[in-house]
C-alpha atoms as a PDB file:
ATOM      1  CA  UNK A   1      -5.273 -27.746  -1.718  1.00  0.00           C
ATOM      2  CA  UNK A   2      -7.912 -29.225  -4.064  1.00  0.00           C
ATOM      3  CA  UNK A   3      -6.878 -32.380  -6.553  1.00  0.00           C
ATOM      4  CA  UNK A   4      -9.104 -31.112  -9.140  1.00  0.00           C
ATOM      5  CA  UNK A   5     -11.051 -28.274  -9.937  1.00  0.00           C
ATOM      6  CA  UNK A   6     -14.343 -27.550 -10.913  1.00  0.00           C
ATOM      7  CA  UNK A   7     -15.369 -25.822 -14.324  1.00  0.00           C
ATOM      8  CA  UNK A   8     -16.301 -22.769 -11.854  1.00  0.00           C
ATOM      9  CA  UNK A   9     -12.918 -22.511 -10.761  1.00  0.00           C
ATOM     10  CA  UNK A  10     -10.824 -22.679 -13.920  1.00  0.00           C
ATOM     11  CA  UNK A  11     -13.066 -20.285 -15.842  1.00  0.00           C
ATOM     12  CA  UNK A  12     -12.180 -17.992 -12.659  1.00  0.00           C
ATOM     13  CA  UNK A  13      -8.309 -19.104 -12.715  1.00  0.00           C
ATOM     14  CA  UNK A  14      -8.412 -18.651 -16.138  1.00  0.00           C
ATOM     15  CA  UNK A  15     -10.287 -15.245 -16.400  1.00  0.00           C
ATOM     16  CA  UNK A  16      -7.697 -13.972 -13.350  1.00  0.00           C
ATOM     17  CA  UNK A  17      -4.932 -14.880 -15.006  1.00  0.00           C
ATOM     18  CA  UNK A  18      -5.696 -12.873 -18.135  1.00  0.00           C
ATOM     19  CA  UNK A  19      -6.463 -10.417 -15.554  1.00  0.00           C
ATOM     20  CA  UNK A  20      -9.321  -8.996 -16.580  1.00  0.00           C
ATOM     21  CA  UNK A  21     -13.459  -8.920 -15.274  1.00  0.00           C
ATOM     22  CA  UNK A  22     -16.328  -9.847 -16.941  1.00  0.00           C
ATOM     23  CA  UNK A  23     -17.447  -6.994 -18.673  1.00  0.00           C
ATOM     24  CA  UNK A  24     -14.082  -6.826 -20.290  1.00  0.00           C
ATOM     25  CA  UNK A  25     -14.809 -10.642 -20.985  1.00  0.00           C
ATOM     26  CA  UNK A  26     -17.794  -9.990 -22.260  1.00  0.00           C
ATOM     27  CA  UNK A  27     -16.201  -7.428 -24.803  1.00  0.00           C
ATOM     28  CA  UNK A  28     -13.773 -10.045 -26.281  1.00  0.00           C
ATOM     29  CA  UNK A  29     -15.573 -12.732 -26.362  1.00  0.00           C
ATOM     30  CA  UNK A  30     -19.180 -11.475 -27.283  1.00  0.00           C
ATOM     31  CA  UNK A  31     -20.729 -13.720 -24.771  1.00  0.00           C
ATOM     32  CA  UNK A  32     -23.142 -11.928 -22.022  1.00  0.00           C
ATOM     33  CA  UNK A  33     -21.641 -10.643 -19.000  1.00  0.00           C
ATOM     34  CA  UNK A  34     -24.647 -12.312 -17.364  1.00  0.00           C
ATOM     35  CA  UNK A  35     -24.012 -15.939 -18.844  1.00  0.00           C
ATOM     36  CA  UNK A  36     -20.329 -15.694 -18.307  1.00  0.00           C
ATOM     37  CA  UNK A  37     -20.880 -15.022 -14.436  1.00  0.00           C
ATOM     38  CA  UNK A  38     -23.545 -17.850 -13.973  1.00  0.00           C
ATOM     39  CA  UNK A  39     -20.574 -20.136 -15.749  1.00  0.00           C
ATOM     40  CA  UNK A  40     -17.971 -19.125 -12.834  1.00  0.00           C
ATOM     41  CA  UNK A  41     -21.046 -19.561  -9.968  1.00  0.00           C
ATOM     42  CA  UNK A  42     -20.920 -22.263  -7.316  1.00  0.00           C
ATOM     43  CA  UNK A  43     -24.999 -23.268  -8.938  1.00  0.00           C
ATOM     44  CA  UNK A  44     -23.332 -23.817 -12.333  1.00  0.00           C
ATOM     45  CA  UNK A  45     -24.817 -22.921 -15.639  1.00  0.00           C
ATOM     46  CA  UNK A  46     -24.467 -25.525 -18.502  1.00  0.00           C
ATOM     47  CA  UNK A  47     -22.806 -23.760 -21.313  1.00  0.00           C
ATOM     48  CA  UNK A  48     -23.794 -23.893 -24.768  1.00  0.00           C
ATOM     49  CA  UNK A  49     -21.521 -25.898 -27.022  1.00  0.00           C
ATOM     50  CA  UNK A  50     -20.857 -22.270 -28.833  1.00  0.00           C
ATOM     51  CA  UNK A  51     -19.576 -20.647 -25.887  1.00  0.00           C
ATOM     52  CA  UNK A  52     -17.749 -23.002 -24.809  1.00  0.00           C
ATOM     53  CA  UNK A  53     -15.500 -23.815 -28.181  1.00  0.00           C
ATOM     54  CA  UNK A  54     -15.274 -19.494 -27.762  1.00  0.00           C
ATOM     55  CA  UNK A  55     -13.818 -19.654 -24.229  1.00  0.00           C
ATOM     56  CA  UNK A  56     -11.513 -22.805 -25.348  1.00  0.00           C
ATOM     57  CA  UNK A  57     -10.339 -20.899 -28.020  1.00  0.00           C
ATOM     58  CA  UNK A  58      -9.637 -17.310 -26.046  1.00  0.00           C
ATOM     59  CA  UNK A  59      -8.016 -18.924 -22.908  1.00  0.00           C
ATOM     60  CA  UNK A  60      -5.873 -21.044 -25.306  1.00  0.00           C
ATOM     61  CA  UNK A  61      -6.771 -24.302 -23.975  1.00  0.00           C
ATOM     62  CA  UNK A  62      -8.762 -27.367 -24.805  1.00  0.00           C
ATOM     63  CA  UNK A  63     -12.569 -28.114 -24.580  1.00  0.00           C
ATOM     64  CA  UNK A  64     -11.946 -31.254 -22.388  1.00  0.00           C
ATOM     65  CA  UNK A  65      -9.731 -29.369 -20.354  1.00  0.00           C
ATOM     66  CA  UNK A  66     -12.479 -26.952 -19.664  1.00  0.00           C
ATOM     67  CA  UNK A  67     -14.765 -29.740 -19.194  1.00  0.00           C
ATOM     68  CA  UNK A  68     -12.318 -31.212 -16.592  1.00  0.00           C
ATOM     69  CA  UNK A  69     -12.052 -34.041 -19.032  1.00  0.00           C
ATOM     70  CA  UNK A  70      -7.988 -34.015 -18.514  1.00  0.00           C
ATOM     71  CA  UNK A  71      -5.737 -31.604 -16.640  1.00  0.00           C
ATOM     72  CA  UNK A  72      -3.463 -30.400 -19.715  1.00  0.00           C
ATOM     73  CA  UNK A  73      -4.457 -27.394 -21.385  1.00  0.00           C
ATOM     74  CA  UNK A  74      -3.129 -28.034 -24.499  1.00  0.00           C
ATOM     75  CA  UNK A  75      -1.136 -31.041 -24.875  1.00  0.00           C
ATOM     76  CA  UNK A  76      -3.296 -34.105 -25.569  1.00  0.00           C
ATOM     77  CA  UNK A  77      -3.171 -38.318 -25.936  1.00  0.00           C
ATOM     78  CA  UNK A  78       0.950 -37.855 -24.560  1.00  0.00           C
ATOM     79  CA  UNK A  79       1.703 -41.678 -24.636  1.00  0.00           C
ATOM     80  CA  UNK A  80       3.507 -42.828 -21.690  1.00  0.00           C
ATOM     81  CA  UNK A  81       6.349 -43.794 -23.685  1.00  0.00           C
ATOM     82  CA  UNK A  82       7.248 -39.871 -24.277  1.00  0.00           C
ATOM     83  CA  UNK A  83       7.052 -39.956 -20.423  1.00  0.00           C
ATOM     84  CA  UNK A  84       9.189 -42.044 -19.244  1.00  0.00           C
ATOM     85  CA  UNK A  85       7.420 -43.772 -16.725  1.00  0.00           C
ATOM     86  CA  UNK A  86       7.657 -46.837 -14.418  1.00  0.00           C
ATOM     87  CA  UNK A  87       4.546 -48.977 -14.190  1.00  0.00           C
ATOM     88  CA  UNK A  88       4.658 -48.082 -10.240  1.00  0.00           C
ATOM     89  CA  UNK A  89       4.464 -44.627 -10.973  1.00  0.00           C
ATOM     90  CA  UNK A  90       1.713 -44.948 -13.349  1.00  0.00           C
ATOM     91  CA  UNK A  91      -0.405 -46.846 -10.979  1.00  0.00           C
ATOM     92  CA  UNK A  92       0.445 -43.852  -8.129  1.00  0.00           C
ATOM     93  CA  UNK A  93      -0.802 -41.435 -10.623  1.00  0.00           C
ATOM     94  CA  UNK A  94      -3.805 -43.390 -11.143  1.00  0.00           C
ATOM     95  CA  UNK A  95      -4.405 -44.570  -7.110  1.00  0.00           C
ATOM     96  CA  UNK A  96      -6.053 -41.186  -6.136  1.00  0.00           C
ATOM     97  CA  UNK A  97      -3.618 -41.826  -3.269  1.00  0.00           C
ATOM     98  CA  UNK A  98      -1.687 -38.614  -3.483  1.00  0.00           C
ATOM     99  CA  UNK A  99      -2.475 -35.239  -5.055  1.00  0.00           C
ATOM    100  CA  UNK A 100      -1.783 -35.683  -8.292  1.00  0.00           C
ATOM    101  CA  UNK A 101      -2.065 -31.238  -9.289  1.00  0.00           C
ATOM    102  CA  UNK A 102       0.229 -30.412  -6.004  1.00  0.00           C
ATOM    103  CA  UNK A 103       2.820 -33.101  -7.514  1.00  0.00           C
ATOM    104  CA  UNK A 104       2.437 -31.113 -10.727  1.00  0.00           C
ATOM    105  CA  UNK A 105       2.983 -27.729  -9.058  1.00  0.00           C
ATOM    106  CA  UNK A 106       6.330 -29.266  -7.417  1.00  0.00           C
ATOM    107  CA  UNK A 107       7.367 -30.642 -10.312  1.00  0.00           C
ATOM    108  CA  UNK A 108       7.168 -27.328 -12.344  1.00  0.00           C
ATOM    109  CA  UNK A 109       8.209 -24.859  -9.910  1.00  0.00           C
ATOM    110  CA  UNK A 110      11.278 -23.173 -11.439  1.00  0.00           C
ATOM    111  CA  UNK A 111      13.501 -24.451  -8.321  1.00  0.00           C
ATOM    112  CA  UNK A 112      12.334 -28.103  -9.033  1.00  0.00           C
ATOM    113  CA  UNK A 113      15.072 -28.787 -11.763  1.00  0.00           C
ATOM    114  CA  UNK A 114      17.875 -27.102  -9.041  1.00  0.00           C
ATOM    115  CA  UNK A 115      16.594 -29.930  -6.613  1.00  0.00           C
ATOM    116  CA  UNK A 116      16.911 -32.730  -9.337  1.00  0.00           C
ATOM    117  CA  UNK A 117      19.759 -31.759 -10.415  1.00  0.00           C
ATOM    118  CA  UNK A 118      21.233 -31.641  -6.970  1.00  0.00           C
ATOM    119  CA  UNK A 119      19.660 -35.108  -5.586  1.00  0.00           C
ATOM    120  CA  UNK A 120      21.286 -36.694  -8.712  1.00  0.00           C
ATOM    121  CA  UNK A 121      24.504 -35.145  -8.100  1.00  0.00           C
ATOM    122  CA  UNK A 122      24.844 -36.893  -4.748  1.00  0.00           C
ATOM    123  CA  UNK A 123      23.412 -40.259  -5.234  1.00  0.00           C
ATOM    124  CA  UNK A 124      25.369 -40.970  -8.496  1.00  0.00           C
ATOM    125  CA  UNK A 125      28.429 -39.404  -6.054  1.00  0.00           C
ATOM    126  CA  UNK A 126      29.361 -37.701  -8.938  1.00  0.00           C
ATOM    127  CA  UNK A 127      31.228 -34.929  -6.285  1.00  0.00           C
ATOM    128  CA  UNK A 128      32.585 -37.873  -3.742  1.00  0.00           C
ATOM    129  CA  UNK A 129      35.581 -37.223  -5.333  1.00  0.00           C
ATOM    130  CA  UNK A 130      35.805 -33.553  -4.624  1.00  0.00           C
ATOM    131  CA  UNK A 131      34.893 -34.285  -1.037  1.00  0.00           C
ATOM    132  CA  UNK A 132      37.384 -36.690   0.034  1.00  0.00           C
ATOM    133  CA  UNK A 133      40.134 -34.696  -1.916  1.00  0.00           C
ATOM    134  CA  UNK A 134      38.957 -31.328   0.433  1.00  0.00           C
ATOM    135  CA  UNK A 135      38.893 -33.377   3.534  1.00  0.00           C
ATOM    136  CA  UNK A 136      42.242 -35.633   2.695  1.00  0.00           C
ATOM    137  CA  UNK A 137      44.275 -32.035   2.677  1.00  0.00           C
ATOM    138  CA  UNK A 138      42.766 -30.280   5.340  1.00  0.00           C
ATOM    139  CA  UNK A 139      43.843 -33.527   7.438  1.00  0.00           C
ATOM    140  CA  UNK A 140      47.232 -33.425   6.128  1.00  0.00           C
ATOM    141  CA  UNK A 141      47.689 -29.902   7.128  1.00  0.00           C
ATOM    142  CA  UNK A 142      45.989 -30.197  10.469  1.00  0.00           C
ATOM    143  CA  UNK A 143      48.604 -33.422  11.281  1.00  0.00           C
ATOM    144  CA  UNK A 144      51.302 -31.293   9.849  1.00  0.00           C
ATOM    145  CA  UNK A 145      50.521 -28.439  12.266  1.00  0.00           C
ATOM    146  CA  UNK A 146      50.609 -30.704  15.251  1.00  0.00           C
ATOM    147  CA  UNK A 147      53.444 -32.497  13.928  1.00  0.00           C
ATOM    148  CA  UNK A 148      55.029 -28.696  14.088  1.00  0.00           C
ATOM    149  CA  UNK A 149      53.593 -27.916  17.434  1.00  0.00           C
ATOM    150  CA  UNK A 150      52.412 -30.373  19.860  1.00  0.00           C
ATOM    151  CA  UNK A 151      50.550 -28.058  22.202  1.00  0.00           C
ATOM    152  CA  UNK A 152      48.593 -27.209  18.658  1.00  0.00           C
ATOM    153  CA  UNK A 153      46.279 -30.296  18.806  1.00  0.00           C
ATOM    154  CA  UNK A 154      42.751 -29.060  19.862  1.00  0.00           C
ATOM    155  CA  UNK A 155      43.595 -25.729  19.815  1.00  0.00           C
ATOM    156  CA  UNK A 156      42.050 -22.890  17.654  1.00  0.00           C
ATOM    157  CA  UNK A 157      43.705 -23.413  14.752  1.00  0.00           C
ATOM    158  CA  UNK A 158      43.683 -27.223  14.712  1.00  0.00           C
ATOM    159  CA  UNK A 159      40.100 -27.595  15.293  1.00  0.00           C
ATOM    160  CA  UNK A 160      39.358 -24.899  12.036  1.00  0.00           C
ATOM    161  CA  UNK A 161      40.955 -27.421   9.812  1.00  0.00           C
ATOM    162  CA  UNK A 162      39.151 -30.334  11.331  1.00  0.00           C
ATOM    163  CA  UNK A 163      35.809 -28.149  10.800  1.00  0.00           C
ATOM    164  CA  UNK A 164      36.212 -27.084   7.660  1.00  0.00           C
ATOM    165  CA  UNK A 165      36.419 -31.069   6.324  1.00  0.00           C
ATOM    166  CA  UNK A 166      32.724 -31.681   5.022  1.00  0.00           C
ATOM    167  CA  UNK A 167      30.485 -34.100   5.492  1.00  0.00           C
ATOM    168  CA  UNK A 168      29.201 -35.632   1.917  1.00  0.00           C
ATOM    169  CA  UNK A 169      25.670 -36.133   3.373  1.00  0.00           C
ATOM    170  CA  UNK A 170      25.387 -33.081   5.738  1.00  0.00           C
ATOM    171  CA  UNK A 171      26.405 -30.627   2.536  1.00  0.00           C
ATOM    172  CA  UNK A 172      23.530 -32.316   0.258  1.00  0.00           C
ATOM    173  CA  UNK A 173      21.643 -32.660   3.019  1.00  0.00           C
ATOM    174  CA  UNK A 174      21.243 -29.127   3.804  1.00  0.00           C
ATOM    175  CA  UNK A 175      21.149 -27.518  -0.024  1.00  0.00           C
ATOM    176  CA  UNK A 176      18.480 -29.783  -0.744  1.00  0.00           C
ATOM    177  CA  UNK A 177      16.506 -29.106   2.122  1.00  0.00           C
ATOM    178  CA  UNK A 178      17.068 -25.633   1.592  1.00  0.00           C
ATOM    179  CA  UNK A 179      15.615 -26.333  -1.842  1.00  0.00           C
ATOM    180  CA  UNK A 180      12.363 -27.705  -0.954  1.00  0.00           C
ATOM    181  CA  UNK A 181      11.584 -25.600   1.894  1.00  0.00           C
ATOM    182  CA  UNK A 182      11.709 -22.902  -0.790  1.00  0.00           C
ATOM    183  CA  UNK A 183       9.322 -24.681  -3.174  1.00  0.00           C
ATOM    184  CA  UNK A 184       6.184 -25.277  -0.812  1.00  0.00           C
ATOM    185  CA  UNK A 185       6.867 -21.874   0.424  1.00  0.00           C
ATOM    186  CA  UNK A 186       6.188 -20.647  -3.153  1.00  0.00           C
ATOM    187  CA  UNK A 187       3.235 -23.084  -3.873  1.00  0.00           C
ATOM    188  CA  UNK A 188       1.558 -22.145  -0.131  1.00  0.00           C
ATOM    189  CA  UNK A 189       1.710 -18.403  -0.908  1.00  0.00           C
ATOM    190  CA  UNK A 190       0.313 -19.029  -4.317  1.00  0.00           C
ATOM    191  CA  UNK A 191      -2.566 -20.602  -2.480  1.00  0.00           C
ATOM    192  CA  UNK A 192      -3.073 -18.895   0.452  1.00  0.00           C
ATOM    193  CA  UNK A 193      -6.225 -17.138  -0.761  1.00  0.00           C
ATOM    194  CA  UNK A 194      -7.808 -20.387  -2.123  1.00  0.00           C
ATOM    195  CA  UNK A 195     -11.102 -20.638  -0.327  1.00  0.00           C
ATOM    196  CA  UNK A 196     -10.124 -25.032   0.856  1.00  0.00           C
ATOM    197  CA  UNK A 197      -7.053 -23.153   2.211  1.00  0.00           C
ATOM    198  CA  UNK A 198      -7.436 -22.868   6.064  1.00  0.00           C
ATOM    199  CA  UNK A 199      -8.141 -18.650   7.079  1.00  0.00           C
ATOM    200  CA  UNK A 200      -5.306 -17.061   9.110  1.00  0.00           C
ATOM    201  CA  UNK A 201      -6.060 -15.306  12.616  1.00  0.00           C
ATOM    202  CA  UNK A 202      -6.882 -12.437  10.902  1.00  0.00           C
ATOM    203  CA  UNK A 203     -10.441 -12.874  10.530  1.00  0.00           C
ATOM    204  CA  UNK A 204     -10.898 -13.933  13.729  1.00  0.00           C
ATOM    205  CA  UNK A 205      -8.714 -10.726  15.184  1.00  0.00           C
ATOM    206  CA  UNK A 206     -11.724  -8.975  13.153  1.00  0.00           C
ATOM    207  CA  UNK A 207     -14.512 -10.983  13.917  1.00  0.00           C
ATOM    208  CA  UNK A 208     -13.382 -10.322  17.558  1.00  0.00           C
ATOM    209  CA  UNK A 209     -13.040  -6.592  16.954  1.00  0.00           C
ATOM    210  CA  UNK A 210     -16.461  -6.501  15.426  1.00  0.00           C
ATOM    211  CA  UNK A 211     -17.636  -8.047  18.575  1.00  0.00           C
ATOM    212  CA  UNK A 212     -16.138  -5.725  21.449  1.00  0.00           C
ATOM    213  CA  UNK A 213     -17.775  -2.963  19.123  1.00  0.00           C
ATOM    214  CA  UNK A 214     -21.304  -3.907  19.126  1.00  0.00           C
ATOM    215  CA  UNK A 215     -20.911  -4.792  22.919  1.00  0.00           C
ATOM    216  CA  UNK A 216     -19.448  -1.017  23.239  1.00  0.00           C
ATOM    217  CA  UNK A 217     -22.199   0.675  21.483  1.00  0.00           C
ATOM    218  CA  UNK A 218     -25.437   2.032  22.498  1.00  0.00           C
ATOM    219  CA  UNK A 219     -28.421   0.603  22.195  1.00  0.00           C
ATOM    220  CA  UNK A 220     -30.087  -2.083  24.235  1.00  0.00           C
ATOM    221  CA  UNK A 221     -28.942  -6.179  24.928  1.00  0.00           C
ATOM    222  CA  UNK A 222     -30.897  -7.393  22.125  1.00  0.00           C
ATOM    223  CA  UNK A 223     -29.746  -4.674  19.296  1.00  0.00           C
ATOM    224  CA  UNK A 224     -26.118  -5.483  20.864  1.00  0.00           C
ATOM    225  CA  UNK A 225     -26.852  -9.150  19.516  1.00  0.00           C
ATOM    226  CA  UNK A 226     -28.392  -8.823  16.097  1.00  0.00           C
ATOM    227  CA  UNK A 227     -25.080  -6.461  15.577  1.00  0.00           C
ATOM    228  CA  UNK A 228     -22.826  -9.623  16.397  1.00  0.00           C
ATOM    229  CA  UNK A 229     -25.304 -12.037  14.552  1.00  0.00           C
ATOM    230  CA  UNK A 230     -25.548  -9.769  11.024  1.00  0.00           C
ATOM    231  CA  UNK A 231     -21.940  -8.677  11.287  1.00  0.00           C
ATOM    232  CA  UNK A 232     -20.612 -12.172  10.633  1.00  0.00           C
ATOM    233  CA  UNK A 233     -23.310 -12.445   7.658  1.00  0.00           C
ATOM    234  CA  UNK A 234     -21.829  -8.954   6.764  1.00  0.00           C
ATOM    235  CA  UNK A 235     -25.109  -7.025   7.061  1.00  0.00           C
ATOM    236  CA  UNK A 236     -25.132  -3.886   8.428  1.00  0.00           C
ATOM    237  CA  UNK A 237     -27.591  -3.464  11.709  1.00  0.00           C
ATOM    238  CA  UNK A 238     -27.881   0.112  12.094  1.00  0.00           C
ATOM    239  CA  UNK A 239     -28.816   0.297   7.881  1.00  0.00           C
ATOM    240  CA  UNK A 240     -31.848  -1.858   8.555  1.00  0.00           C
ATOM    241  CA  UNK A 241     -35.205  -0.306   8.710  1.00  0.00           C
ATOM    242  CA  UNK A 242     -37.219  -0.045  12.018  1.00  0.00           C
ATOM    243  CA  UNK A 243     -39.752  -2.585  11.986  1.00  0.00           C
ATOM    244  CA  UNK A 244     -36.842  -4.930  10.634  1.00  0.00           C
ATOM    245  CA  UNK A 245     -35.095  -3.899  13.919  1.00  0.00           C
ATOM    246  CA  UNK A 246     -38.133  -5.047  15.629  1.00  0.00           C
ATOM    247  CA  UNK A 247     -39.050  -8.101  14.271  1.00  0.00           C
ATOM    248  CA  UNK A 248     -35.305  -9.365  14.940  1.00  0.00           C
ATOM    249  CA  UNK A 249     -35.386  -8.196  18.389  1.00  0.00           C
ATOM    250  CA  UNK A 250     -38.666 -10.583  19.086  1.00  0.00           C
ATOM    251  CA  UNK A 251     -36.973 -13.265  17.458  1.00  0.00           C
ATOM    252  CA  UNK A 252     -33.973 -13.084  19.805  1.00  0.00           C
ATOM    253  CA  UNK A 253     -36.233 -12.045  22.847  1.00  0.00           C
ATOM    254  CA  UNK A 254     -37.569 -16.198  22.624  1.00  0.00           C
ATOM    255  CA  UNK A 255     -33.940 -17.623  23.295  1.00  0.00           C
ATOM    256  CA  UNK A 256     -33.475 -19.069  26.909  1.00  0.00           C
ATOM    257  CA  UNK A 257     -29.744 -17.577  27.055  1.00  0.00           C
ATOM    258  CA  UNK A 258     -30.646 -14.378  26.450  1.00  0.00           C
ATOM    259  CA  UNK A 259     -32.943 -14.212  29.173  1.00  0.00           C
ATOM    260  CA  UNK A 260     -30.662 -15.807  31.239  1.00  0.00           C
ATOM    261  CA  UNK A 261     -27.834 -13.908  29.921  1.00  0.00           C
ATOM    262  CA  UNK A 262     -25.994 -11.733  33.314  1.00  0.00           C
ATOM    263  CA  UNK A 263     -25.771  -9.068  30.150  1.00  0.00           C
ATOM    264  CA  UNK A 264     -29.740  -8.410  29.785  1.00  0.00           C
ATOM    265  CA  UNK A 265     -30.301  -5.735  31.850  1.00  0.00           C
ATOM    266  CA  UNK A 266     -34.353  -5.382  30.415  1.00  0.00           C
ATOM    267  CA  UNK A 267     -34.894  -8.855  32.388  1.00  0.00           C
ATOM    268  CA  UNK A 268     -37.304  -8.290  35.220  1.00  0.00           C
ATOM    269  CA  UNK A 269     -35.929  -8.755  38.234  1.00  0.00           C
ATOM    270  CA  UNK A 270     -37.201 -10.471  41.093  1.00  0.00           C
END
């Protein structure tokens, strides 16, 4: 996951998240359609100081967050008093040591507040109490049950009350954990498409498939290639015009391995 984003990339987040396209952009916003997709391109387009105040003011955010100038869309010059924080976390913030926009994302998930809440809970030991009042009388009624019984120690019964006693850390332990596992589960699926984000076997299941059928179909070694070769820069080699057909199979015809390849049947034989 990227720390910050390019221009590119939050005219695209914000565009998506309107969810509409460019021509419909283009409609409520009077810019060009043609301007507005050179401004989400990877070879960015500088954009007029009149467009840009117009996007500001449609997405609802600021010019300088547009510009990548700060990450708040709205909110501006927040003085760290209103914040609340320690120097130490101020200079972590500033360090470029950790990502500051995944913190952010963890911080406002909607769970985040449940794990707060719940970390504070057990390191004030604001429920100690309610622990060691739980335990204390499930002891006293598995001693009393012995104390009935004698052959009851370490039997069924016994043993339930000594399980049921809970252990202060292992309860927070385990909601917590719970917790967080939840919240990068939500941020990873909200980024699993990002294009930093690392592709799952999928396209290599396909890239494979598209393999085993140019192998399959007819046509000589060399077509069998360029089908590979163009599939993976998703061109079509059957769409492409004779003499293009030709000149590729020349091209290919210079490479050692395909000479040498056991799979070039045209190769003279000796």
């Amino acid at each position: 996951m990227k720390s910050r984003l390019t221009i590119q990339e939050r005219l695209k987040d914000l565009r998506k998240e309107k969810d509409i396209n460019l021509e419909k952009l283009e409609e409520l916003t009077g810019i060009s359609k043609s301007a507005l997709g050179s401004y989400e391109a990877n070879d960015y387009k500088e954009i007029s100081h009149g467009n840009l105040v117009t996007l500001a003011d449609f997405y609802g955010v600021s010019v300088d967050y547009l510009l990548c100038r700060t990450e708040n869309r709205k909110l501006s010059n927040v003085s760290l008093a209103e914040l609340h924080l320690s120097d130490d976390m101020v200079e972590l913030l500033k360090s470029g040591n950790i990502n500051n926009r995944l913190l952010c994302e963890i911080a406002t998930n909607d769970k985040f507040v449940r794990l707060m809440t719940d970390t504070e809970i057990y390191i004030d030991g604001h429920a100690t109490a309610r622990f060691r009042d739980i335990n204390e009388s499930l002891e006293e009624q598995r001693l009393a049950l012995i104390n009935q019984h004698r052959h009851a120690e370490g039997d069924l019964y016994s043993e339930t009350l000594r399980a049921g006693q809970i252990g202060e850390e292992d309860f927070f332990c385990h909601i917590t954990h719970k917790t967080w596992d939840s919240i990068l589960r939500d941020i990873r699926n909200a980024h699993e498409h990002d294009t930093d984000s690392t592709p799952d076997s999928s396209a290599a299941k396909k890239m494979a498939l598209e393999i085993q059928r140019a192998l399959s179909s007819p046509g000589d070694y060399l077509a069998k290639m360029w089908k590979v070769i163009l599939s993976m820069l998703g061109i079509d080699y059957d769409k492409l015009t004779d003499d293009e057909q030709k000149v590729l199979k020349k091209v290919l015809a210079k490479s050692p391995a395909i000479k040498n390849s056991p799979l070039n049947f045209r190769r003279k034989r000796k």
